[in-house]
N, C-alpha and C. Protein backbone atom coordinates (compact mmCIF):
# COMPACT_ATOMS: atom_id res chain seq x y z
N UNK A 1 4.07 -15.98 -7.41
CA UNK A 1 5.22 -15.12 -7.22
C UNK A 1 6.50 -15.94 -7.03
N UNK A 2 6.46 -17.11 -6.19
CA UNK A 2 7.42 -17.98 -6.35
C UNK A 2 8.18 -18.30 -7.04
N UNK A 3 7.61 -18.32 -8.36
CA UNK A 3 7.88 -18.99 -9.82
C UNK A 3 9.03 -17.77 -10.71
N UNK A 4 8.30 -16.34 -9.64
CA UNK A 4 9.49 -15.27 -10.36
C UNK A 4 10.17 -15.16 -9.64
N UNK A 5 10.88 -15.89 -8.82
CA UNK A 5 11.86 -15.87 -7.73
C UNK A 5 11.69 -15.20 -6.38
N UNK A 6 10.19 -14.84 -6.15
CA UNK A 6 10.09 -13.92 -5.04
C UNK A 6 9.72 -14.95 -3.78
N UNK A 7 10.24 -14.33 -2.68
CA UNK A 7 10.19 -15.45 -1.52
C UNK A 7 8.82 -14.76 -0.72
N UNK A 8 7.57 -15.29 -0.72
CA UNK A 8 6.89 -15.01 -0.14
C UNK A 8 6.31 -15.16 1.52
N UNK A 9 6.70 -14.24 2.20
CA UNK A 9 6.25 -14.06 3.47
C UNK A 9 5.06 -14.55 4.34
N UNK A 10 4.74 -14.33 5.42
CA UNK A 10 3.74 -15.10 6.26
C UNK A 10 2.44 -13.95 5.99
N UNK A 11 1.47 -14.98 5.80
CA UNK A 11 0.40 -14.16 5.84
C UNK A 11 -0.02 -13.81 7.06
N UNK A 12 -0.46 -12.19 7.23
CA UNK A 12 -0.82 -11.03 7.95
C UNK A 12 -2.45 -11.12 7.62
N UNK A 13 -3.03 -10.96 8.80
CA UNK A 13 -4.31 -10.70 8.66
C UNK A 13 -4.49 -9.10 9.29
N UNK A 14 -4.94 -8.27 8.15
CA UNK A 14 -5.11 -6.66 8.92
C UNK A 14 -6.65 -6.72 9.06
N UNK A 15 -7.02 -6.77 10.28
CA UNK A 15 -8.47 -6.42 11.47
C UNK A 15 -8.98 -5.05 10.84
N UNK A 16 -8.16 -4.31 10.80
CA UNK A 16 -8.84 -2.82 10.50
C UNK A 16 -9.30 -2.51 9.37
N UNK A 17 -8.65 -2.91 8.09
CA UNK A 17 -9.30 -3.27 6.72
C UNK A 17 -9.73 -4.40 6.68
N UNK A 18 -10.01 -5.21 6.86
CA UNK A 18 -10.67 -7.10 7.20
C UNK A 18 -10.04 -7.36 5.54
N UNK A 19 -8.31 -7.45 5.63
CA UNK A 19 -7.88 -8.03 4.28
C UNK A 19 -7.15 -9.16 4.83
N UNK A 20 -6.34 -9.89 3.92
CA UNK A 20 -5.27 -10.92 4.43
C UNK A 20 -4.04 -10.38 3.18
N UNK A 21 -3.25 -10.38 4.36
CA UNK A 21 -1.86 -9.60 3.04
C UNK A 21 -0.66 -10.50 3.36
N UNK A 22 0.10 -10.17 2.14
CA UNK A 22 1.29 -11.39 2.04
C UNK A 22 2.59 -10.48 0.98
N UNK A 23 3.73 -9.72 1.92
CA UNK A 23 4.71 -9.29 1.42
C UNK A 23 5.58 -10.43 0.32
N UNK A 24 5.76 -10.07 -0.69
CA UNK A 24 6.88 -10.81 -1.67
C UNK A 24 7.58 -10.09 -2.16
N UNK A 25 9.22 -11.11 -1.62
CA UNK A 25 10.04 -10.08 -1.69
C UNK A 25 11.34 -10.72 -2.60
N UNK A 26 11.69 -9.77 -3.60
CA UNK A 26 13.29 -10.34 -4.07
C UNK A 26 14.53 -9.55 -4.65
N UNK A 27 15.42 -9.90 -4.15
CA UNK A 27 16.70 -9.32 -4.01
C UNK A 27 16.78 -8.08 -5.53
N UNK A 28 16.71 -6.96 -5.26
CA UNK A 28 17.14 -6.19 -6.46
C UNK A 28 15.44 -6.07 -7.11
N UNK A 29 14.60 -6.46 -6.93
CA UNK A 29 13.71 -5.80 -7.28
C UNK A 29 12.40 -5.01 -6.24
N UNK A 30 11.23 -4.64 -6.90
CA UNK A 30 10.46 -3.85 -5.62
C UNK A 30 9.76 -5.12 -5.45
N UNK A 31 9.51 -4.99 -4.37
CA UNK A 31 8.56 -5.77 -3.42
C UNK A 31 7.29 -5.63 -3.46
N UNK A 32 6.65 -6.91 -3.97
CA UNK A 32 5.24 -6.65 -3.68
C UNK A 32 4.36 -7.43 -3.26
N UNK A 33 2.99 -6.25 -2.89
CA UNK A 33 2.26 -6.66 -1.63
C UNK A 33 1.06 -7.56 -2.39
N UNK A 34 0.08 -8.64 -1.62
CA UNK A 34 -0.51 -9.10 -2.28
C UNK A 34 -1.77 -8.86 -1.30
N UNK A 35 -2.86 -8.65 -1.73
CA UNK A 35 -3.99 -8.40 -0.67
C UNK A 35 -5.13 -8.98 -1.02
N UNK A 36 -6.22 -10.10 -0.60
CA UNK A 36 -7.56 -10.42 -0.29
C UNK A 36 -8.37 -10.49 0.67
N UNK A 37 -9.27 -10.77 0.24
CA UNK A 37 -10.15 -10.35 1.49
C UNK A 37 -10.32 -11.43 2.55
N UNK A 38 -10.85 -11.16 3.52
CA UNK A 38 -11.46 -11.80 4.69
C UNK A 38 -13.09 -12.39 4.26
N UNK A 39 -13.73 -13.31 5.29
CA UNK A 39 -15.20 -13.99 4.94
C UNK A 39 -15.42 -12.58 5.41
N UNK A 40 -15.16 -11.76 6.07
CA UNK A 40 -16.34 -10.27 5.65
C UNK A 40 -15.15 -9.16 5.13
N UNK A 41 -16.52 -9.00 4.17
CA UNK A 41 -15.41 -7.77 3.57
C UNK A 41 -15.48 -6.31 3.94
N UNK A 42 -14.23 -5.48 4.32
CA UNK A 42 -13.81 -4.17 4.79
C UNK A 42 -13.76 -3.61 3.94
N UNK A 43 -12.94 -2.22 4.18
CA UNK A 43 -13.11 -1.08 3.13
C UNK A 43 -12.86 -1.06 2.08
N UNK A 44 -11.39 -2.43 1.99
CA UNK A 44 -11.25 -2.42 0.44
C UNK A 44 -11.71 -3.54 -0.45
N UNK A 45 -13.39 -4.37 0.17
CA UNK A 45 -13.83 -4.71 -0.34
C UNK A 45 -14.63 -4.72 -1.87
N UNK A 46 -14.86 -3.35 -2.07
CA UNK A 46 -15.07 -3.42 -3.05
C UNK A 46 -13.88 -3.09 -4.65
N UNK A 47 -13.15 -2.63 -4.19
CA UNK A 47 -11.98 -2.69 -4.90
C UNK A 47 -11.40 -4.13 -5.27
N UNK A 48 -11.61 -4.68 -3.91
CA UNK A 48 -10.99 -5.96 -4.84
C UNK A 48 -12.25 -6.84 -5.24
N UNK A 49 -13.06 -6.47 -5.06
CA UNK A 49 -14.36 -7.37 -5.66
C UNK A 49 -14.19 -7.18 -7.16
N UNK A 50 -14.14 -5.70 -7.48
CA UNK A 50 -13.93 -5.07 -9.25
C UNK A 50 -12.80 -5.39 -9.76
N UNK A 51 -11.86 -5.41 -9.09
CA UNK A 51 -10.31 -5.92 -9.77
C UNK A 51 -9.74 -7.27 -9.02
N UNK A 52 -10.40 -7.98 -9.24
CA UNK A 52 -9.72 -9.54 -8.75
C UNK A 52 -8.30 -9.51 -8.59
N UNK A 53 -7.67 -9.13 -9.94
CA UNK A 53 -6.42 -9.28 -10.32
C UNK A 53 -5.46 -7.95 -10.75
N UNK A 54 -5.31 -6.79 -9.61
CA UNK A 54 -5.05 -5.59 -10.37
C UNK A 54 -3.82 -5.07 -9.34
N UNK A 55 -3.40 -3.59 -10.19
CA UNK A 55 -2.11 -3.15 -9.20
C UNK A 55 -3.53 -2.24 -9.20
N UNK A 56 -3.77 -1.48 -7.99
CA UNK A 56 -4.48 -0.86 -7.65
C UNK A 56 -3.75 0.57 -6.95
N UNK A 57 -2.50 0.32 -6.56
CA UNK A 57 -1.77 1.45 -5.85
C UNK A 57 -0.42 0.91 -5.77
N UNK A 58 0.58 2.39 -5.60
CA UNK A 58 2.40 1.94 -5.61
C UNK A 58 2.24 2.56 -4.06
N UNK A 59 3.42 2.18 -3.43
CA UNK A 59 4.08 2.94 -1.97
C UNK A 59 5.58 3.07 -2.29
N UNK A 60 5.35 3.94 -1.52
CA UNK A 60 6.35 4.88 -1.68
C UNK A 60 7.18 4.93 -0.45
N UNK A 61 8.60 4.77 0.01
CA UNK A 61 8.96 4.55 1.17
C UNK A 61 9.84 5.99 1.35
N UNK A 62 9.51 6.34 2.67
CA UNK A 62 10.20 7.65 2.79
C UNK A 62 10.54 8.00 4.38
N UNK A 63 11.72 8.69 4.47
CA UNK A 63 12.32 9.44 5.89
C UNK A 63 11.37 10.61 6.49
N UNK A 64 10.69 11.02 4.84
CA UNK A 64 10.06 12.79 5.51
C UNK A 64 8.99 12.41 4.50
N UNK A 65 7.54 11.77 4.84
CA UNK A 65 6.58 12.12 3.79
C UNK A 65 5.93 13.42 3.79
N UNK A 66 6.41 14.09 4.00
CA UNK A 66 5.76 15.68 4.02
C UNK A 66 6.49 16.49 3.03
N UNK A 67 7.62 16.16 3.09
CA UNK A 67 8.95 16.52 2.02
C UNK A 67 8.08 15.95 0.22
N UNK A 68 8.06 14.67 0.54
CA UNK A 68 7.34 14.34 -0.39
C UNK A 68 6.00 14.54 -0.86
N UNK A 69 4.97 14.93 -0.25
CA UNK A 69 4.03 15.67 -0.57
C UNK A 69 4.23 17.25 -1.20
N UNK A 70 5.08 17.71 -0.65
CA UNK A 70 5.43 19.32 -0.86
C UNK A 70 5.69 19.14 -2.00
N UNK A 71 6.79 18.14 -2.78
CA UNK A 71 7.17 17.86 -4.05
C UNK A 71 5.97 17.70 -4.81
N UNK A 72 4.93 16.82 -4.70
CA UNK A 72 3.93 16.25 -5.68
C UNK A 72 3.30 17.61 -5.76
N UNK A 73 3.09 18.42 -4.71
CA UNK A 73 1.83 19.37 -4.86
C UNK A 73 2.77 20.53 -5.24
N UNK A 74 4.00 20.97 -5.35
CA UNK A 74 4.86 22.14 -6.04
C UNK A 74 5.04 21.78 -8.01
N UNK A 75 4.73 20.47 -7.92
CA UNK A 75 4.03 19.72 -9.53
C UNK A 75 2.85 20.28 -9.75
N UNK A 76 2.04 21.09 -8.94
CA UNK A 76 0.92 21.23 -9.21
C UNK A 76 -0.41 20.16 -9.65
N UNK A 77 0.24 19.19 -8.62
CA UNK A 77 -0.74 18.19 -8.92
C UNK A 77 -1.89 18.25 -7.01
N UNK A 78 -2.95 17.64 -7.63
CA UNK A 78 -3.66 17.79 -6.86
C UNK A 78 -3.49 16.89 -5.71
N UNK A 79 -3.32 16.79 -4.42
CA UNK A 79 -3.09 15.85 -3.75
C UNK A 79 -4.54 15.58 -2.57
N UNK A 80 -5.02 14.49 -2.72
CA UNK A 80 -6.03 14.28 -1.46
C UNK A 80 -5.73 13.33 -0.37
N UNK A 81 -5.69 13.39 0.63
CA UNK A 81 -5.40 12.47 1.93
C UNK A 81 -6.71 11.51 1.95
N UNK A 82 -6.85 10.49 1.84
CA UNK A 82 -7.84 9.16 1.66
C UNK A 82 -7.78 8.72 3.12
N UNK A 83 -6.69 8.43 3.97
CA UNK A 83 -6.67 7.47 4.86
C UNK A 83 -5.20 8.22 5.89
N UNK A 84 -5.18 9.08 6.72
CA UNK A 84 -4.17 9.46 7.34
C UNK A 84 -3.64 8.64 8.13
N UNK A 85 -1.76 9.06 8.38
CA UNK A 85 -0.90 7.73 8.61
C UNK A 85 -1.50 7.12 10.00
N UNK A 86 -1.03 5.81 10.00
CA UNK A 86 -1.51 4.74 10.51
C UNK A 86 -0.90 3.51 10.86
N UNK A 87 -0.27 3.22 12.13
CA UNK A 87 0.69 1.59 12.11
C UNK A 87 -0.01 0.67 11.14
N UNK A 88 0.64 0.16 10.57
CA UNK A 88 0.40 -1.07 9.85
C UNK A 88 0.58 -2.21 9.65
N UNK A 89 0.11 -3.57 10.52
CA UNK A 89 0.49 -4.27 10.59
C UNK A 89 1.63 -5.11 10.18
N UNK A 90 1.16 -5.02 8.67
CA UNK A 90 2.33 -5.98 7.37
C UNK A 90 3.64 -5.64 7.75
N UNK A 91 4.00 -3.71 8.29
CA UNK A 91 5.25 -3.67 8.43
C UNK A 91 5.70 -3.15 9.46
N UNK A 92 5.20 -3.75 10.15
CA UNK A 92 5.41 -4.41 11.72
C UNK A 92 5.29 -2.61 12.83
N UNK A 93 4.28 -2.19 12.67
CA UNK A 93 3.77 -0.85 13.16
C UNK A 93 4.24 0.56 12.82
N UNK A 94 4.64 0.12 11.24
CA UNK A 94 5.56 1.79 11.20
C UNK A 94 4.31 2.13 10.15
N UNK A 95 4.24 3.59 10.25
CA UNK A 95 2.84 4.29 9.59
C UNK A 95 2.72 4.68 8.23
N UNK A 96 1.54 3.97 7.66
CA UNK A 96 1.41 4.42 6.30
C UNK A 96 0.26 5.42 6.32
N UNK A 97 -0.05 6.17 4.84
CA UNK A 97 -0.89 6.98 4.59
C UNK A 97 -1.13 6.91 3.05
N UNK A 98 -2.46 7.01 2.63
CA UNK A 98 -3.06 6.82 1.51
C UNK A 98 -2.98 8.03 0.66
N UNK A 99 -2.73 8.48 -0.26
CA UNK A 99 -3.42 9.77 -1.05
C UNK A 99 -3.90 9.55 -2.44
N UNK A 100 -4.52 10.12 -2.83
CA UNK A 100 -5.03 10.38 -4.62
C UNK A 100 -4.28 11.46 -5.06
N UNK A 101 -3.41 11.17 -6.11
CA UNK A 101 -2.71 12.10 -6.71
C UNK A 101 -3.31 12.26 -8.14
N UNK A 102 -3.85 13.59 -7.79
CA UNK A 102 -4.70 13.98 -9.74
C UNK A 102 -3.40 13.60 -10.69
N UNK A 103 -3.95 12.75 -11.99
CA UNK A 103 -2.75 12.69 -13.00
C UNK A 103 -2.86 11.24 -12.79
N UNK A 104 -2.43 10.86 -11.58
CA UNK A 104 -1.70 9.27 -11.29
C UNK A 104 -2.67 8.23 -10.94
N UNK A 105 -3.17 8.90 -9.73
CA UNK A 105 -3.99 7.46 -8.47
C UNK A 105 -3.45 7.38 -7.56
N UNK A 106 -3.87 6.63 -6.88
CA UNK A 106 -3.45 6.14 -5.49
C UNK A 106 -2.29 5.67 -5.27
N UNK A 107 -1.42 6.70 -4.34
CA UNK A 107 -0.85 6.22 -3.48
C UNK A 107 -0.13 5.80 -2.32
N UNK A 108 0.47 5.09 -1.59
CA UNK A 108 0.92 5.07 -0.07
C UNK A 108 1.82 5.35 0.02
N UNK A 109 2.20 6.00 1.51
CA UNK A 109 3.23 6.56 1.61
C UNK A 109 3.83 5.47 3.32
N UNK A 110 4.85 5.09 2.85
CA UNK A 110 5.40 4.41 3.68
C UNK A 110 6.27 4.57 4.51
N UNK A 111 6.11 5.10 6.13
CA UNK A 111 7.58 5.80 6.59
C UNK A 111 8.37 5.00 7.25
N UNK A 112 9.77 4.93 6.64
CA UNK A 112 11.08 4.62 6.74
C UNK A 112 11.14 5.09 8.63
N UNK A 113 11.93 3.61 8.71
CA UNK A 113 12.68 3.92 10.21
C UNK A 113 13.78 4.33 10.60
């Protein structure tokens, strides 16, 4: 990530998924997260066992994720809750939440402070 100008951050070890994550970040573009595993592997062990090398999910940063759910599901798209919100280490205890959106895939919802 370096190499595309992104300044990569301190690695985070998250206990609750047993991953090791590493924010990269650069001016004017989105930021992204990088995630492997721990010597034991957690929930999203097997995901990254099958995709070594994959985008697996987008986040989504928001003031009102409920606002934003109301939107996806007035699309008539199907929405499922995977993982309800939750401090999160990487960004320093503000709460994310997982969903499956029929159509798309997975994704997080990140709430804005």
């Amino acid at each position: 990530m370096s190499g595309l100008g992104y300044k990569i951050g301190r690695q985070v070890r998250d206990a609750r998924q047993n991953v090791n994550l590493l924010l990269c970040t650069r001016r004017g573009m989105p930021a992204v997260e990088i995630i492997y595993p721990t010597e034991t592997p957690g929930p999203l062990g097997p995901i990254l066992k099958a995709r070594s090398t994959s985008i697996y999910h987008i986040c989504y940063e928001t003031r009102n994720p409920d606002k934003v759910l109301k939107i996806l599901k007035a699309q008539n798209r199907a929405v499922t809750l995977t993982s309800p919100p939750q401090p999160a280490i990487l960004f320093k205890g503000r709460k994310v939440s997982f969903y499956i959106v029929a159509g798309f895939g997975l994704i997080e919802i990140l709430e804005r402070e």
